[in-house]
C-alpha atoms as a PDB file:
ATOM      1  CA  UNK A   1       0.000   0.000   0.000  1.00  0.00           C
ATOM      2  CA  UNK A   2       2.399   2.751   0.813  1.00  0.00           C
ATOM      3  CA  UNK A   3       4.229   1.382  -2.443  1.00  0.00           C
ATOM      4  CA  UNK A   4       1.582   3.956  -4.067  1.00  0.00           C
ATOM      5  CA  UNK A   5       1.138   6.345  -1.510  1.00  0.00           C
ATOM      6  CA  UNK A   6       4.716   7.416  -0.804  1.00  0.00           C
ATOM      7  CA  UNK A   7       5.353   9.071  -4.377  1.00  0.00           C
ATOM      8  CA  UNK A   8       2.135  11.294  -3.901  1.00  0.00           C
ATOM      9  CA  UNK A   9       3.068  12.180  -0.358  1.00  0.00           C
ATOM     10  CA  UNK A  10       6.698  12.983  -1.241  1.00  0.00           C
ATOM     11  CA  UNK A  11       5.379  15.212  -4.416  1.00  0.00           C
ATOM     12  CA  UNK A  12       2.995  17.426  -2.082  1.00  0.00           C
ATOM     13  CA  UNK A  13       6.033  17.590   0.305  1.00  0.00           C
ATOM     14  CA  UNK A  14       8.069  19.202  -2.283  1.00  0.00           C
ATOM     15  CA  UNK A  15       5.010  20.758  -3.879  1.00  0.00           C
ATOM     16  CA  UNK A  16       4.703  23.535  -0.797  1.00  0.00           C
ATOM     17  CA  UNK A  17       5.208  27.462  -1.598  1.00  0.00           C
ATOM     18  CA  UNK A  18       8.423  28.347  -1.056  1.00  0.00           C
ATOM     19  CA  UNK A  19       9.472  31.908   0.369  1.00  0.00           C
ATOM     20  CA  UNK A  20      12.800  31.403  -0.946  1.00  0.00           C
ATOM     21  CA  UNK A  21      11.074  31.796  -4.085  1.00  0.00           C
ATOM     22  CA  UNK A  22       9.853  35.329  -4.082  1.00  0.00           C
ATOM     23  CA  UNK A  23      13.540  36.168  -5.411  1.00  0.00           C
ATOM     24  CA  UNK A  24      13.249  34.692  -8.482  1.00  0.00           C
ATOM     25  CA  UNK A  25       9.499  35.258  -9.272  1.00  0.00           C
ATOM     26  CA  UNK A  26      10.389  39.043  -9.512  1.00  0.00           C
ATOM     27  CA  UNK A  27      11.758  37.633 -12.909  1.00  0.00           C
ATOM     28  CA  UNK A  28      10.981  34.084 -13.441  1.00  0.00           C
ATOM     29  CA  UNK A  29       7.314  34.873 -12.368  1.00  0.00           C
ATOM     30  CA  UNK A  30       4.784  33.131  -9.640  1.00  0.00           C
ATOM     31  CA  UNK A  31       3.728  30.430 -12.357  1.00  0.00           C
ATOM     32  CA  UNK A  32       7.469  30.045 -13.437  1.00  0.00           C
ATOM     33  CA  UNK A  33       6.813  31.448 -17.048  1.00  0.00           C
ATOM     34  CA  UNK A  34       9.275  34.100 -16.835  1.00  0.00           C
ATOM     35  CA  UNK A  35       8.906  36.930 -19.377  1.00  0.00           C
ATOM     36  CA  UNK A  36       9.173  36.134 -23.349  1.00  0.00           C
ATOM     37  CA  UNK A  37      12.579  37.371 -24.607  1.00  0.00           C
ATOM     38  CA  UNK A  38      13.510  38.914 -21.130  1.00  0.00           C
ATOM     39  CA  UNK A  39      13.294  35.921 -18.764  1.00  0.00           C
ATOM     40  CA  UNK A  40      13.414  32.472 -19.478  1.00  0.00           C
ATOM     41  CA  UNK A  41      10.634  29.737 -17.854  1.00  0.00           C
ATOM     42  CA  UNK A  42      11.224  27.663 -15.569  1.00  0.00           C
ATOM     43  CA  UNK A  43       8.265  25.384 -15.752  1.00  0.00           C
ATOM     44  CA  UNK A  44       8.672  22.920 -18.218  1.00  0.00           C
ATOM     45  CA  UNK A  45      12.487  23.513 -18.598  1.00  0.00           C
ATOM     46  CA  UNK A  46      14.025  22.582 -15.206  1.00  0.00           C
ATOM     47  CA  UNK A  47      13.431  18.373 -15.550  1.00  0.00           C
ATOM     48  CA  UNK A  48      14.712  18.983 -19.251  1.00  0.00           C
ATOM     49  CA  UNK A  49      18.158  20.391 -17.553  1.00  0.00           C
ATOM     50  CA  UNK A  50      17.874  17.935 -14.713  1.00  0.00           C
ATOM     51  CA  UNK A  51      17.593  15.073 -17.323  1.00  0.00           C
ATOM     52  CA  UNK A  52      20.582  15.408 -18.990  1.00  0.00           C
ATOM     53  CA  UNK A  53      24.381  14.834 -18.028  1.00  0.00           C
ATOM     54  CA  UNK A  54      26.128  17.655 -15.789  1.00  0.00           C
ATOM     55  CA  UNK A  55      22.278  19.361 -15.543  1.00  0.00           C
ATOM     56  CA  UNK A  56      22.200  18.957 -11.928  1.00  0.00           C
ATOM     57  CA  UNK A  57      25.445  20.638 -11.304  1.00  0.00           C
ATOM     58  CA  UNK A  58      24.568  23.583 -13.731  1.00  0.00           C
ATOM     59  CA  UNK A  59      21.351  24.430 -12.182  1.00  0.00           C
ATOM     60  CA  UNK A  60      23.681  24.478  -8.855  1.00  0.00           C
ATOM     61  CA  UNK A  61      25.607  26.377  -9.971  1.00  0.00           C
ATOM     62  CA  UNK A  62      23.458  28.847 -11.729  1.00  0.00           C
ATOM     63  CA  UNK A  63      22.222  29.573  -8.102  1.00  0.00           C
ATOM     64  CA  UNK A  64      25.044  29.649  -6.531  1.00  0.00           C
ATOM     65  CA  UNK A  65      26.734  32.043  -8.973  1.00  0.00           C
ATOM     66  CA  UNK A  66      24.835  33.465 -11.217  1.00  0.00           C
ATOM     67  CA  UNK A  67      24.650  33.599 -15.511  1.00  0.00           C
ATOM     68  CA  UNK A  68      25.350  35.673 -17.908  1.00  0.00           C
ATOM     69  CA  UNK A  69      25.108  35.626 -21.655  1.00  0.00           C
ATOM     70  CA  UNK A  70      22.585  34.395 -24.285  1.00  0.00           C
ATOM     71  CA  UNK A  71      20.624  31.322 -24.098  1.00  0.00           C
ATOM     72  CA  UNK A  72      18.321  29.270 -26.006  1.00  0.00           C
ATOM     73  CA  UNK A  73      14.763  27.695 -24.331  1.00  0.00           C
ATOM     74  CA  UNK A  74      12.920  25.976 -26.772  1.00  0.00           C
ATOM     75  CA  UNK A  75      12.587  28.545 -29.883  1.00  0.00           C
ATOM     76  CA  UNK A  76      12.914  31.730 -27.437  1.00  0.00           C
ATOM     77  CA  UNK A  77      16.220  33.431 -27.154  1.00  0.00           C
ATOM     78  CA  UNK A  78      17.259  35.161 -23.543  1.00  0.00           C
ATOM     79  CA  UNK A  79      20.376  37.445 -23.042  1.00  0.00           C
ATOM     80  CA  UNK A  80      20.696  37.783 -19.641  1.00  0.00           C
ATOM     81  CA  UNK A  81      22.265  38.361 -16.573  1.00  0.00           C
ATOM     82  CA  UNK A  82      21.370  36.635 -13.397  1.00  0.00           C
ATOM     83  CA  UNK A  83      22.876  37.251  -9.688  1.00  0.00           C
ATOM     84  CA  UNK A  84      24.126  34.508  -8.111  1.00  0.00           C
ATOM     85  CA  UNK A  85      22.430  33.768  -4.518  1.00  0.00           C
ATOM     86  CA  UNK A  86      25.970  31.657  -2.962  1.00  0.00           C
ATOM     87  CA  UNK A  87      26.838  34.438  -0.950  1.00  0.00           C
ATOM     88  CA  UNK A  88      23.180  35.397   0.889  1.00  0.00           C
ATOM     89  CA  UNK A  89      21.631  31.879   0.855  1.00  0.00           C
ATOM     90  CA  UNK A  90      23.169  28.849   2.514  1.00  0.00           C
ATOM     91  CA  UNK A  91      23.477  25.544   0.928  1.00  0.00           C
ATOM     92  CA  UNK A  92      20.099  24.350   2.524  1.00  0.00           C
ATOM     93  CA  UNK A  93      18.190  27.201   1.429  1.00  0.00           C
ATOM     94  CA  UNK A  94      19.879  26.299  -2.276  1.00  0.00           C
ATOM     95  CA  UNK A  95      18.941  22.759  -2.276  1.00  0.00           C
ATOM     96  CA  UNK A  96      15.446  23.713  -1.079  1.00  0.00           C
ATOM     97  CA  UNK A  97      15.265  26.255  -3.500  1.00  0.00           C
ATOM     98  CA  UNK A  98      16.142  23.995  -6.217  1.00  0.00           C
ATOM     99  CA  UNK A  99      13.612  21.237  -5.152  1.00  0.00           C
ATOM    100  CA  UNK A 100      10.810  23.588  -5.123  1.00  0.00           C
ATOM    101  CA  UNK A 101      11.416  24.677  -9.037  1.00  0.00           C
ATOM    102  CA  UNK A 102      11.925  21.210  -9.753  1.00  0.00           C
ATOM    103  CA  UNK A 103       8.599  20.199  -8.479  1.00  0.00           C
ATOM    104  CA  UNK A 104       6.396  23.175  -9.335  1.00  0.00           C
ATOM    105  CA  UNK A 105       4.307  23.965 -12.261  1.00  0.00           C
ATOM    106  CA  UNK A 106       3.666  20.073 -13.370  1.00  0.00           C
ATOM    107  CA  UNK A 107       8.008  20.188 -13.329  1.00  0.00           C
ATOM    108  CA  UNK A 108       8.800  16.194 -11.894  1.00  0.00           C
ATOM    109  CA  UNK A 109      13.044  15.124 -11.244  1.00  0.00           C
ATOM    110  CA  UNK A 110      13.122  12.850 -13.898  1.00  0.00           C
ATOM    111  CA  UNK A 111      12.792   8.856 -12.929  1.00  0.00           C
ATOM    112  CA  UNK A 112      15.291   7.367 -10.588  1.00  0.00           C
ATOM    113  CA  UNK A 113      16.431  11.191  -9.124  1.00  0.00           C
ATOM    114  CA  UNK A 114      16.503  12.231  -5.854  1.00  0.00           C
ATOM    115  CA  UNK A 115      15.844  15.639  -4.025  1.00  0.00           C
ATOM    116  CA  UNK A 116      18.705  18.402  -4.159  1.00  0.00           C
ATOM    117  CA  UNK A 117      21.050  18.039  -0.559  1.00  0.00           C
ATOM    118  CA  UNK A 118      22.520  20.483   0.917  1.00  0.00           C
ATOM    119  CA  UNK A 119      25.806  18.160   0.702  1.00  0.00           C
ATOM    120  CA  UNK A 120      25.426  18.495  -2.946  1.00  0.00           C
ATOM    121  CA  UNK A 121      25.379  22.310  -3.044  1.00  0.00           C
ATOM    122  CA  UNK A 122      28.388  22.603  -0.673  1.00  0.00           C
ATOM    123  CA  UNK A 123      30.431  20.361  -2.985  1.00  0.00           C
ATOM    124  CA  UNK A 124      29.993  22.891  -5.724  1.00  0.00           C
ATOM    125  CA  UNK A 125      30.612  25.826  -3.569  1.00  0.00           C
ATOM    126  CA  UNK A 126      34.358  25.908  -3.999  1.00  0.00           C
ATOM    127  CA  UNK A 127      34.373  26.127  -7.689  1.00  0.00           C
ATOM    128  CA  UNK A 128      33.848  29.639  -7.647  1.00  0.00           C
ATOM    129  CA  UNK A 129      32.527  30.544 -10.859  1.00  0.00           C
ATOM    130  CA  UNK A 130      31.831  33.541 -12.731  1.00  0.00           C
ATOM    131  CA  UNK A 131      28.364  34.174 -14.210  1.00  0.00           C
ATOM    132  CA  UNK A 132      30.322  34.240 -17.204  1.00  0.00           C
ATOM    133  CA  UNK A 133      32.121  30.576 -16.656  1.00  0.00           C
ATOM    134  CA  UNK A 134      28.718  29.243 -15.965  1.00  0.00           C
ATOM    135  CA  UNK A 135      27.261  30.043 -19.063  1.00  0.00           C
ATOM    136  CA  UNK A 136      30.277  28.416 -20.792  1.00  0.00           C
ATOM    137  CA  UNK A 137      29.522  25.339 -19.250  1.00  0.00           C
ATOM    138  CA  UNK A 138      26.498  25.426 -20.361  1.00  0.00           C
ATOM    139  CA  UNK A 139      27.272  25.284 -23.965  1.00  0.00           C
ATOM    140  CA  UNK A 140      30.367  22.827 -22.994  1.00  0.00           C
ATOM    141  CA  UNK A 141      27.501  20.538 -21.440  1.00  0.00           C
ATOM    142  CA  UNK A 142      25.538  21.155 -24.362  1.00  0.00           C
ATOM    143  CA  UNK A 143      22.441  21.694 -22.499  1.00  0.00           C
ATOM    144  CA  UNK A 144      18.877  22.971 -24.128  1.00  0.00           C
END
């Protein structure tokens, strides 16, 4: 029995409002649209990341320290700049910021992943990136 139940009750666990949020949904919105050609979506674009190699790590470190430069989501084209939050958010805030985008607006981890840690985001902490070098991996990872 809880065979079925545990997925549903793990999904509304990670399915609460976050106040964490209200940073990014200044730009990325409430529903997690963002705004066409200023700010990119998150819903429906996060699991697509998560899904693919090195994902994880990039949307870590896209909190952590920010992005700049163009980008491609779907057919829409973004040229941004985004603060990093490593320095005024610790690494459980991250990880529970990251869970909540990745379960919001019908966004699922993709089969067989497991919630962000707080172990995770500390491992990527001493990279220290530039908004800059992030992007770049992006393109190196050749992520959507």
């Amino acid at each position: 029995m809880w065979a079925f139940w545990l997925p549903l009750l793990l999904g509304l666990a990670l399915a609460q409002p976050s106040p964490l949020y209200e940073r990014c949904a200044v730009c990325h919105k409430t529903d997690g649209r963002g705004v066409a050609g200023t700010w990119p979506p998150l819903a429906g674009h996060v699991p697509t990341l998560l899904a693919r190699p090195g994902g994880r790590e990039y949307l870590i470190w896209v909190v952590l320290y920010g992005l700049q430069g163009k980008i491609q989501v779907g057919s829409r084209s973004f040229d941004l700049v985004m603060p990093g939050f490593g320095r005024s958010l610790s690494d459980e805030e991250i990880a529970g910021l990251l869970n909540h985008i990745a379960t919001q607006w019908g966004n699922r981890f993709p089969e067989g992943q497991k919630p962000f840690t707080a172990a995770e985001v500390q491992a990527q902490r001493g990279r220290n990136l530039t908004p800059a070098q992030v992007h770049q991996a992006r393109s190196q990872l050749g992520l959507p």
